[in-house]
PDB file of N, CA and C in Angstrom:
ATOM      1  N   UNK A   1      54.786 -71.265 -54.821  1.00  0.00           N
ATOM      2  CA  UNK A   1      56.117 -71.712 -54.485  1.00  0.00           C
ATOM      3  C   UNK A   1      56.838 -72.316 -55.680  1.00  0.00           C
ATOM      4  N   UNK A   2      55.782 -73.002 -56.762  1.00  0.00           N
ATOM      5  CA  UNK A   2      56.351 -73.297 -57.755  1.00  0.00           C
ATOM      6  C   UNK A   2      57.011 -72.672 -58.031  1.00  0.00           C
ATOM      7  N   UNK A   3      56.789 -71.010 -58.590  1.00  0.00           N
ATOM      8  CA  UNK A   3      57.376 -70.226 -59.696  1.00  0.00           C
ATOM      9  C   UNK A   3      58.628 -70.086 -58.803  1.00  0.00           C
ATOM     10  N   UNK A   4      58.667 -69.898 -57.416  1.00  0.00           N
ATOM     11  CA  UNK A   4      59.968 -69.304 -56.701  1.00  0.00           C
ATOM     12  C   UNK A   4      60.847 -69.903 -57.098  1.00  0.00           C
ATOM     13  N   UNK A   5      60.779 -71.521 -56.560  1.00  0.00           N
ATOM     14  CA  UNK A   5      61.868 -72.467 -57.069  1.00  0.00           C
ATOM     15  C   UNK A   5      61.987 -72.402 -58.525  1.00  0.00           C
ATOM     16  N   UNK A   6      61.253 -72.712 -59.300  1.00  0.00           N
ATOM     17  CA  UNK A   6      61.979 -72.137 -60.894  1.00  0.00           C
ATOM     18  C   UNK A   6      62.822 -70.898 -61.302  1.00  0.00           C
ATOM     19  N   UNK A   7      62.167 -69.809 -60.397  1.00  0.00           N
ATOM     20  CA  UNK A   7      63.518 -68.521 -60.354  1.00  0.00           C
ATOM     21  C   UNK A   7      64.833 -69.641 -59.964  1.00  0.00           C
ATOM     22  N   UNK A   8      64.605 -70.006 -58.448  1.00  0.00           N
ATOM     23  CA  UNK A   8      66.017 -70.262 -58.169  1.00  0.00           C
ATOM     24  C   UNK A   8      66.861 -71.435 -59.001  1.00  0.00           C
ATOM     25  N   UNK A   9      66.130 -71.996 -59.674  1.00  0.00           N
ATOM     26  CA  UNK A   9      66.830 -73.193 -60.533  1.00  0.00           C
ATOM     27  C   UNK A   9      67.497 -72.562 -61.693  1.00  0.00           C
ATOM     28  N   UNK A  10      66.243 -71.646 -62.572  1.00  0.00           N
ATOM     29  CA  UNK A  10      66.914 -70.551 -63.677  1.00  0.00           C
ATOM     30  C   UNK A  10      68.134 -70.312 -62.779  1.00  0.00           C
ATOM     31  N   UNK A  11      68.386 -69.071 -62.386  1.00  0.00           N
ATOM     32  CA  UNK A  11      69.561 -68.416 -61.721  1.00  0.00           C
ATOM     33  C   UNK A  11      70.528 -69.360 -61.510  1.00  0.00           C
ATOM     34  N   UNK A  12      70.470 -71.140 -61.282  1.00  0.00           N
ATOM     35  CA  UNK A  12      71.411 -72.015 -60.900  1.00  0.00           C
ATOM     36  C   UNK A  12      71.983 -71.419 -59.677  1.00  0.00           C
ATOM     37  N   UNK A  13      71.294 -70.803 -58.732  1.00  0.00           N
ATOM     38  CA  UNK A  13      71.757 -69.868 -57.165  1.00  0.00           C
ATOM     39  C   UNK A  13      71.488 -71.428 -56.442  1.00  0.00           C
ATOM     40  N   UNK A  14      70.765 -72.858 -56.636  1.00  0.00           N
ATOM     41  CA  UNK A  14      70.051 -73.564 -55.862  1.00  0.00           C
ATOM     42  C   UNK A  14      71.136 -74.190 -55.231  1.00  0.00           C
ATOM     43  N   UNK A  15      71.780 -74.384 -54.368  1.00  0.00           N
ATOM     44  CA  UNK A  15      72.607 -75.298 -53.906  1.00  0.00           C
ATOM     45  C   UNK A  15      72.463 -76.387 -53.298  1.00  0.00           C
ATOM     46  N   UNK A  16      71.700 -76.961 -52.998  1.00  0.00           N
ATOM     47  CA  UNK A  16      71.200 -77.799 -52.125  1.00  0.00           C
ATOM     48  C   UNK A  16      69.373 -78.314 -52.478  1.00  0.00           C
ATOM     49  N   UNK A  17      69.442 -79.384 -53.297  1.00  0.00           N
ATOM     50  CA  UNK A  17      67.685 -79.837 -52.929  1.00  0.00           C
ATOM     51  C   UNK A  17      67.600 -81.378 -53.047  1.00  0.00           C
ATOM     52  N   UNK A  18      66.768 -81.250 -51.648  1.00  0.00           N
ATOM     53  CA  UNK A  18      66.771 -82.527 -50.852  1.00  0.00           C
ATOM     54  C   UNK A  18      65.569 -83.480 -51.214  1.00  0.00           C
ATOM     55  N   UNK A  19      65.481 -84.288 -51.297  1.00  0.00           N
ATOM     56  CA  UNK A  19      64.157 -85.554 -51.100  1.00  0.00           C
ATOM     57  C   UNK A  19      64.279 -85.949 -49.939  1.00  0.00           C
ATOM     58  N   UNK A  20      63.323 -85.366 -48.710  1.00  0.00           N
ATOM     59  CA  UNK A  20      63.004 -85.720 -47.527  1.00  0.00           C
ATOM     60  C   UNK A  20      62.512 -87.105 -47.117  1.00  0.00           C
ATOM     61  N   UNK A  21      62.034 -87.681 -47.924  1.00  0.00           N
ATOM     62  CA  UNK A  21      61.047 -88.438 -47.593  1.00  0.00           C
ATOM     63  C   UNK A  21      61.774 -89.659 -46.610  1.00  0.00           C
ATOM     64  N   UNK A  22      60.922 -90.203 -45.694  1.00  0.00           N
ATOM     65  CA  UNK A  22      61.444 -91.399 -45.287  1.00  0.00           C
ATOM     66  C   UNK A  22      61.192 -92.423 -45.916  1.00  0.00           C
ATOM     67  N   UNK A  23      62.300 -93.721 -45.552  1.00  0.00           N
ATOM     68  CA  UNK A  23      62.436 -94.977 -46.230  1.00  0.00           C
ATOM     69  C   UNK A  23      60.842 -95.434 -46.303  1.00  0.00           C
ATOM     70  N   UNK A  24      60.505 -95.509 -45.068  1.00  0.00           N
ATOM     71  CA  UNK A  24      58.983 -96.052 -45.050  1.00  0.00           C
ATOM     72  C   UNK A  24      58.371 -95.895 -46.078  1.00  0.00           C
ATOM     73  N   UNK A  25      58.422 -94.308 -46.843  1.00  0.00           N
ATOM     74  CA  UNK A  25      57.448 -93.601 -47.876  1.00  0.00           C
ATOM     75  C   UNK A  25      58.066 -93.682 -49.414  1.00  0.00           C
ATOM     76  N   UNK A  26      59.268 -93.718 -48.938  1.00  0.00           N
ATOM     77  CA  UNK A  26      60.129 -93.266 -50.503  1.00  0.00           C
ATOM     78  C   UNK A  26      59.687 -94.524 -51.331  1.00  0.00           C
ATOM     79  N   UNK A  27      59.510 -93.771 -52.878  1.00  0.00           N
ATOM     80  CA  UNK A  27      59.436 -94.745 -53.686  1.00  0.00           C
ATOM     81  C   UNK A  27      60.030 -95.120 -54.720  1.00  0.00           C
ATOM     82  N   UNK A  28      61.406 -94.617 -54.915  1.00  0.00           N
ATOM     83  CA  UNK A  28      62.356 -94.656 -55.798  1.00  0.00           C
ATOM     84  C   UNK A  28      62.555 -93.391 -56.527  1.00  0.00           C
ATOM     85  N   UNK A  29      61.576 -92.365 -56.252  1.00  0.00           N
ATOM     86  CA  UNK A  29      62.048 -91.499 -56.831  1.00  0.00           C
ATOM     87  C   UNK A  29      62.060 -89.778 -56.699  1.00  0.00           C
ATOM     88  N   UNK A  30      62.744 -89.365 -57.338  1.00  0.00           N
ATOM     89  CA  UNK A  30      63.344 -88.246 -56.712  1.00  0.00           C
ATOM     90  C   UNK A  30      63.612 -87.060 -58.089  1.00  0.00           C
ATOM     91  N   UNK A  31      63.609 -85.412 -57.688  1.00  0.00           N
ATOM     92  CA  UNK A  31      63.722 -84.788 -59.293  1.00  0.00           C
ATOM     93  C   UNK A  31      65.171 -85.111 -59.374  1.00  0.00           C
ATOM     94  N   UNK A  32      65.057 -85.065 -60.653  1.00  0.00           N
ATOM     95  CA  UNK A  32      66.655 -85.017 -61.387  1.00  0.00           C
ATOM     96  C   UNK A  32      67.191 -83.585 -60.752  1.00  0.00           C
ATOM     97  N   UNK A  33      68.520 -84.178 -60.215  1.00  0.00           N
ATOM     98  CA  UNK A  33      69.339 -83.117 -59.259  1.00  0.00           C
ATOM     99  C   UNK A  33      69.206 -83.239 -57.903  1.00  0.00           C
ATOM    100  N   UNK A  34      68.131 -83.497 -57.100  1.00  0.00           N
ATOM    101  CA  UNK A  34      68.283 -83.591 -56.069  1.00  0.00           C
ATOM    102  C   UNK A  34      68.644 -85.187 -55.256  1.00  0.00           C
ATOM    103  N   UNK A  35      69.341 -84.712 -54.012  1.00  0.00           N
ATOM    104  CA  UNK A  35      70.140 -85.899 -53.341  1.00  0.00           C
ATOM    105  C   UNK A  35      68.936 -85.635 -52.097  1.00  0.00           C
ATOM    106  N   UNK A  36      69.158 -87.055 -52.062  1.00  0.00           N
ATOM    107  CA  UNK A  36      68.097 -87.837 -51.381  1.00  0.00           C
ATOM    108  C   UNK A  36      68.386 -87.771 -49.680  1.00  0.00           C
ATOM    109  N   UNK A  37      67.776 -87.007 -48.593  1.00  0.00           N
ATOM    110  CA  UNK A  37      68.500 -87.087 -47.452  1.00  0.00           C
ATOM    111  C   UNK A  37      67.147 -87.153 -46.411  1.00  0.00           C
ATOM    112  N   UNK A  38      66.883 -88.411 -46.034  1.00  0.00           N
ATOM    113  CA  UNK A  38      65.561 -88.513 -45.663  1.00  0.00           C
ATOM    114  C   UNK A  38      65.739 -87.895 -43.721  1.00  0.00           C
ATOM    115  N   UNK A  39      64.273 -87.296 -43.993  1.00  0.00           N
ATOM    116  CA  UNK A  39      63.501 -86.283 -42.298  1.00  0.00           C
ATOM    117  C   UNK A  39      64.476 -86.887 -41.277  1.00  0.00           C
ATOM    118  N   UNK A  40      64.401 -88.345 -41.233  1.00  0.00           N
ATOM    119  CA  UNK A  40      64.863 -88.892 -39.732  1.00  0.00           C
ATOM    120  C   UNK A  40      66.412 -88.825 -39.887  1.00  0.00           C
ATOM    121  N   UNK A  41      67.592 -88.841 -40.912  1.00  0.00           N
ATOM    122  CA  UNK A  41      68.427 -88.423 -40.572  1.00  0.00           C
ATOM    123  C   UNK A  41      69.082 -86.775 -40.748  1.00  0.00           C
ATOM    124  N   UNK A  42      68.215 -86.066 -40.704  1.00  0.00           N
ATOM    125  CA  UNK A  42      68.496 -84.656 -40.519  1.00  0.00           C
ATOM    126  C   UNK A  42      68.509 -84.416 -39.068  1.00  0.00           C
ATOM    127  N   UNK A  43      69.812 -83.791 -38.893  1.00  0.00           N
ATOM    128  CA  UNK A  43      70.254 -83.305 -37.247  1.00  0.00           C
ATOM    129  C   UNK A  43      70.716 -84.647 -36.203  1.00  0.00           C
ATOM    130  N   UNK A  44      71.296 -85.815 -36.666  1.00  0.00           N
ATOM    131  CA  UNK A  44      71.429 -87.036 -36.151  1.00  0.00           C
ATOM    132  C   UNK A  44      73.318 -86.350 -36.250  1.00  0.00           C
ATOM    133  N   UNK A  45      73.845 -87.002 -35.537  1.00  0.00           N
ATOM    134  CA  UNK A  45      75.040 -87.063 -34.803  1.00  0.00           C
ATOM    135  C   UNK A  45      75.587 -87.105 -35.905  1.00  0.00           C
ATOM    136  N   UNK A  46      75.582 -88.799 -37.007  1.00  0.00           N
ATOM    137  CA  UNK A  46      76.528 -88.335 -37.770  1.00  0.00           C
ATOM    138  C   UNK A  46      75.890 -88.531 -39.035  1.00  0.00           C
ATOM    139  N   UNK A  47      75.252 -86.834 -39.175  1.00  0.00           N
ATOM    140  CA  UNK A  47      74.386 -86.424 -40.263  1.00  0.00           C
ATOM    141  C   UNK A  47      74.845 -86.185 -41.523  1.00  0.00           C
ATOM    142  N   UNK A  48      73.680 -85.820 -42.496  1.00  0.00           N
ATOM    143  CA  UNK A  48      74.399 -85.470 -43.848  1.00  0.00           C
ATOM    144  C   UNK A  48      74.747 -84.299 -44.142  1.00  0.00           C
ATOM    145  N   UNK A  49      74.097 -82.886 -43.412  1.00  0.00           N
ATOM    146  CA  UNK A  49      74.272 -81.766 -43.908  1.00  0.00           C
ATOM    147  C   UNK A  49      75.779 -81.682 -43.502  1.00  0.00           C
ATOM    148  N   UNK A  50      76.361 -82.244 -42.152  1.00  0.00           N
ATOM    149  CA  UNK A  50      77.539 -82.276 -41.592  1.00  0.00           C
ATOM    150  C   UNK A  50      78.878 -82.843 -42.484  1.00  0.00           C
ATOM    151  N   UNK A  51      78.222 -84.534 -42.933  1.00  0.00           N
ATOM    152  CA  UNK A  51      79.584 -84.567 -44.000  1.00  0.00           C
ATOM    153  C   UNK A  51      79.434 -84.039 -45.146  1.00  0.00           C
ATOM    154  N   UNK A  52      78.714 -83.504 -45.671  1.00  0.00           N
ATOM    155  CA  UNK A  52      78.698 -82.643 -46.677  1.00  0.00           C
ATOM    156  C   UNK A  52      79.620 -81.161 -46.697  1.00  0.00           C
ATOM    157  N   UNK A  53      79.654 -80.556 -45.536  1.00  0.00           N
ATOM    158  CA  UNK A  53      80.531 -79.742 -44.960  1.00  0.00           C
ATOM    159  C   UNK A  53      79.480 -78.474 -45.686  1.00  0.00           C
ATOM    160  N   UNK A  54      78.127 -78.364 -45.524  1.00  0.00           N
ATOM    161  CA  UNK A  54      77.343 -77.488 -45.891  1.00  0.00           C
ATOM    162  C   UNK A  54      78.004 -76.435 -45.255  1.00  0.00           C
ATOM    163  N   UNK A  55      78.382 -74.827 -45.263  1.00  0.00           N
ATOM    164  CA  UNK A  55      77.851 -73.952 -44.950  1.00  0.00           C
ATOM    165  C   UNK A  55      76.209 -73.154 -44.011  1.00  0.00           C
ATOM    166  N   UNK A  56      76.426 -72.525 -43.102  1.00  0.00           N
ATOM    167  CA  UNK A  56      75.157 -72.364 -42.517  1.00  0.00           C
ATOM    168  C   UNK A  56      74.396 -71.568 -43.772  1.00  0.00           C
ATOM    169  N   UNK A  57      75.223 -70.629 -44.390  1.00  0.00           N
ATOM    170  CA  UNK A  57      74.607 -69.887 -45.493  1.00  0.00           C
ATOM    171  C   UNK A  57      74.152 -70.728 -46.941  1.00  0.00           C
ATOM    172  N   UNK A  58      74.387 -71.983 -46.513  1.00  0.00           N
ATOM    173  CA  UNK A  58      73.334 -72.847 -47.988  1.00  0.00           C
ATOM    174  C   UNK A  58      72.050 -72.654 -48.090  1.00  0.00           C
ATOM    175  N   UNK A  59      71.969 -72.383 -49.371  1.00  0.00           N
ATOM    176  CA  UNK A  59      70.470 -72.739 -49.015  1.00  0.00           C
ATOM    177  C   UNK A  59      69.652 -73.690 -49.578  1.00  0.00           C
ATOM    178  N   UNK A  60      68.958 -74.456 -48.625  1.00  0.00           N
ATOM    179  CA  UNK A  60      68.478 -75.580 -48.965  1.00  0.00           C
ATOM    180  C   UNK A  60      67.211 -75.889 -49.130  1.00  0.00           C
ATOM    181  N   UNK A  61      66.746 -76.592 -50.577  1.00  0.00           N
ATOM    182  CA  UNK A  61      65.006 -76.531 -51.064  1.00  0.00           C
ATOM    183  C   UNK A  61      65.200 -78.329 -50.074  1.00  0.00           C
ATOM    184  N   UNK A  62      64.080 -78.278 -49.500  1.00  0.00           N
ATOM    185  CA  UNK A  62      63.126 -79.600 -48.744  1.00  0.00           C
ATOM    186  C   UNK A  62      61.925 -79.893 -49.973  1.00  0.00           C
ATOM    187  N   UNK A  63      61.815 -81.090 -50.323  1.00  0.00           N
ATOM    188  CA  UNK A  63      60.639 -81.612 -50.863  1.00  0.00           C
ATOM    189  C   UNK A  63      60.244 -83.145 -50.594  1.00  0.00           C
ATOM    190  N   UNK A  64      59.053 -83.689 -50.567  1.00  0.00           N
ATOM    191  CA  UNK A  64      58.481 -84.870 -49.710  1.00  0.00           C
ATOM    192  C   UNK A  64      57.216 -85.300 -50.998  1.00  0.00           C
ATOM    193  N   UNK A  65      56.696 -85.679 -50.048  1.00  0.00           N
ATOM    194  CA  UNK A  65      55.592 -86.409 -51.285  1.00  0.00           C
ATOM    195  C   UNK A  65      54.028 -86.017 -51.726  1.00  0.00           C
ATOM    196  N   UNK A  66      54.252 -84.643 -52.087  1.00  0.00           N
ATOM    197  CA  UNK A  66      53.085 -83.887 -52.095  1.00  0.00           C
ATOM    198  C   UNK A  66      52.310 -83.080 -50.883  1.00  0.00           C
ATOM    199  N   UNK A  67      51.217 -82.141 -51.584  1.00  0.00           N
ATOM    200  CA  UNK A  67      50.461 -81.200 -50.805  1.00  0.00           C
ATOM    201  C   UNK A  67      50.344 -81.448 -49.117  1.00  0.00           C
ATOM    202  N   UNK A  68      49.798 -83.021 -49.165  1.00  0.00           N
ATOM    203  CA  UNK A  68      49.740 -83.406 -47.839  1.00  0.00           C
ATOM    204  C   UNK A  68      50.822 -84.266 -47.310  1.00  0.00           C
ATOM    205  N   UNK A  69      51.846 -84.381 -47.447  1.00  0.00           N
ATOM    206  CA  UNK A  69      52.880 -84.921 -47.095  1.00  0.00           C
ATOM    207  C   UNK A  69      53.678 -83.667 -46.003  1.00  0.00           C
ATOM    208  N   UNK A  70      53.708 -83.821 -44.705  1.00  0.00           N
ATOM    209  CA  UNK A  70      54.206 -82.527 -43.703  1.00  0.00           C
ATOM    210  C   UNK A  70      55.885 -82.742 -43.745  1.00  0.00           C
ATOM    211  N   UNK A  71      56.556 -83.861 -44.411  1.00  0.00           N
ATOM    212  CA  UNK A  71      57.629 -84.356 -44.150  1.00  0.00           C
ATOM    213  C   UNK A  71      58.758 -83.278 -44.243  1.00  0.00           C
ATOM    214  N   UNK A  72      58.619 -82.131 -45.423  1.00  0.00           N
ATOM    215  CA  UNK A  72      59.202 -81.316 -45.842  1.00  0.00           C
ATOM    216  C   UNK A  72      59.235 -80.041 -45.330  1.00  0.00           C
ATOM    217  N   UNK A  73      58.597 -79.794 -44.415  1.00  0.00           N
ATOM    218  CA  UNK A  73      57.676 -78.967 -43.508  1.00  0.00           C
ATOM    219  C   UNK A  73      58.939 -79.051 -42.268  1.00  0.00           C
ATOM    220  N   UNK A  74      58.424 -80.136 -41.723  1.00  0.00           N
ATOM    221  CA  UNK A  74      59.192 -80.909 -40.464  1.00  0.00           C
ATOM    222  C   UNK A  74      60.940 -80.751 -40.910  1.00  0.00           C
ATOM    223  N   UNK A  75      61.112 -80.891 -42.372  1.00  0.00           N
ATOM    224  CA  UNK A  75      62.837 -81.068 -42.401  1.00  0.00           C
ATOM    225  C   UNK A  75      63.336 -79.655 -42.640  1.00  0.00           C
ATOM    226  N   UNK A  76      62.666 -79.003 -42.988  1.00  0.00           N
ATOM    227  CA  UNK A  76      63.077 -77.213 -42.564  1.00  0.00           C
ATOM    228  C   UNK A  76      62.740 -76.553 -41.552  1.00  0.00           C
ATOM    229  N   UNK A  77      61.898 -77.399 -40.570  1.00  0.00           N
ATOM    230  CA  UNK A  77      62.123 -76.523 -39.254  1.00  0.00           C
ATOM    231  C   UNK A  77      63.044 -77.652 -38.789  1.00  0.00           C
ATOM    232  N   UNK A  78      63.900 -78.746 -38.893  1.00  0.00           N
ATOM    233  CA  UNK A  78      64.932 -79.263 -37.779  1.00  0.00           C
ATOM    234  C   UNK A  78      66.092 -78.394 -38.915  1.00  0.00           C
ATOM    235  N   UNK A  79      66.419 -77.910 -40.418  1.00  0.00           N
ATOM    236  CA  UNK A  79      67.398 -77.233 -40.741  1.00  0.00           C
ATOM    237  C   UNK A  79      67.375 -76.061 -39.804  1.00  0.00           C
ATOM    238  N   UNK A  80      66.397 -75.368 -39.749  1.00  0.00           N
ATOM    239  CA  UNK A  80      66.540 -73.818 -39.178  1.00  0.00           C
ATOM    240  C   UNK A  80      66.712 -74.016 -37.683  1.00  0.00           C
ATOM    241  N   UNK A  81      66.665 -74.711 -36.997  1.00  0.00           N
ATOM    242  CA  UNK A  81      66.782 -75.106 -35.845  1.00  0.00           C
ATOM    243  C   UNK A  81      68.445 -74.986 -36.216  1.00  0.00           C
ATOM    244  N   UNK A  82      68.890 -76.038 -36.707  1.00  0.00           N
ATOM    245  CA  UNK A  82      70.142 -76.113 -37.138  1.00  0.00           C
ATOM    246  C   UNK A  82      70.912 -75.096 -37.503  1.00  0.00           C
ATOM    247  N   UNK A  83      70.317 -74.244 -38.014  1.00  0.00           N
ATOM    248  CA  UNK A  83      71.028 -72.675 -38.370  1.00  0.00           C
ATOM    249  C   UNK A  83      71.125 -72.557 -39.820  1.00  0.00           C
ATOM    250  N   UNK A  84      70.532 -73.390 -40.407  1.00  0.00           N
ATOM    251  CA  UNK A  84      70.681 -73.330 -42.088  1.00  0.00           C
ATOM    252  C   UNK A  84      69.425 -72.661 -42.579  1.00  0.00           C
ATOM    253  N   UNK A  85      69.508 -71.975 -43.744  1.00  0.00           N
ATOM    254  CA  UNK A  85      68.494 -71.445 -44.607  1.00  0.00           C
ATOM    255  C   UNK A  85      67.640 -72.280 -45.472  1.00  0.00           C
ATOM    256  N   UNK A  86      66.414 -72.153 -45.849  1.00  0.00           N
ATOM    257  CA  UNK A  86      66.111 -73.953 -46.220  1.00  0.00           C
ATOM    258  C   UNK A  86      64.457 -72.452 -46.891  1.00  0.00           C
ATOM    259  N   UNK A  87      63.711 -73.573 -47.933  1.00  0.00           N
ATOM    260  CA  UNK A  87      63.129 -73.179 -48.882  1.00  0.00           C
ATOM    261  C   UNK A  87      62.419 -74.514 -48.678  1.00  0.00           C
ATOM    262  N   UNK A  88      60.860 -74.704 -48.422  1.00  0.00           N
ATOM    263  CA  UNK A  88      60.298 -75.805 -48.205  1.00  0.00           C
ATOM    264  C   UNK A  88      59.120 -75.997 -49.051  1.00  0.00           C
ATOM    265  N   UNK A  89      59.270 -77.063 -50.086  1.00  0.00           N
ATOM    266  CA  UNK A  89      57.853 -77.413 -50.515  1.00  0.00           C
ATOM    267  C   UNK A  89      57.093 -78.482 -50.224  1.00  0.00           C
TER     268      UNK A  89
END
């Protein structure tokens, strides 16, 4: 999955990459470029993908806090639920 996301970063096609993590877990940090939009407020009333005015056709990389961390997992199946395209590591 590494190499995928490095295609999509080369290409600059990436529009969207998130730091899932919740407050509980987060620890200040996050890759350079991505905005921080933690699991529990994805799909909440007044969410972020919403004021952002995403497109359903974004597509959006999920990342959390390693191999065993499911957080990122969990925030691309409530995107695709949602109707968005999403890329999960």
């Amino acid at each position: 999955m590494t190499n995928e996301l490095r295609h999509f970063l080369d290409r600059k096609a990436l529009l969207q990459f998130w730091n899932v993590v919740t407050d509980e877990w987060f620890k200040g940090e996050t890759i350079p470029g991505s905005r921080r939009v933690p699991l529990d407020k994805i799909g909440n009333i007044e969410n972020e993908e919403s004021s952002m005015n995403l497109p359903k056709s974004a597509e959006i990389v999920v990342y959390c806090g390693g191999a065993k961390c499911l957080q990122s997992r969990m925030a691309a199946d409530k995107l695709v639920q949602l109707g968005y395209e999403t890329f999960g590591l």
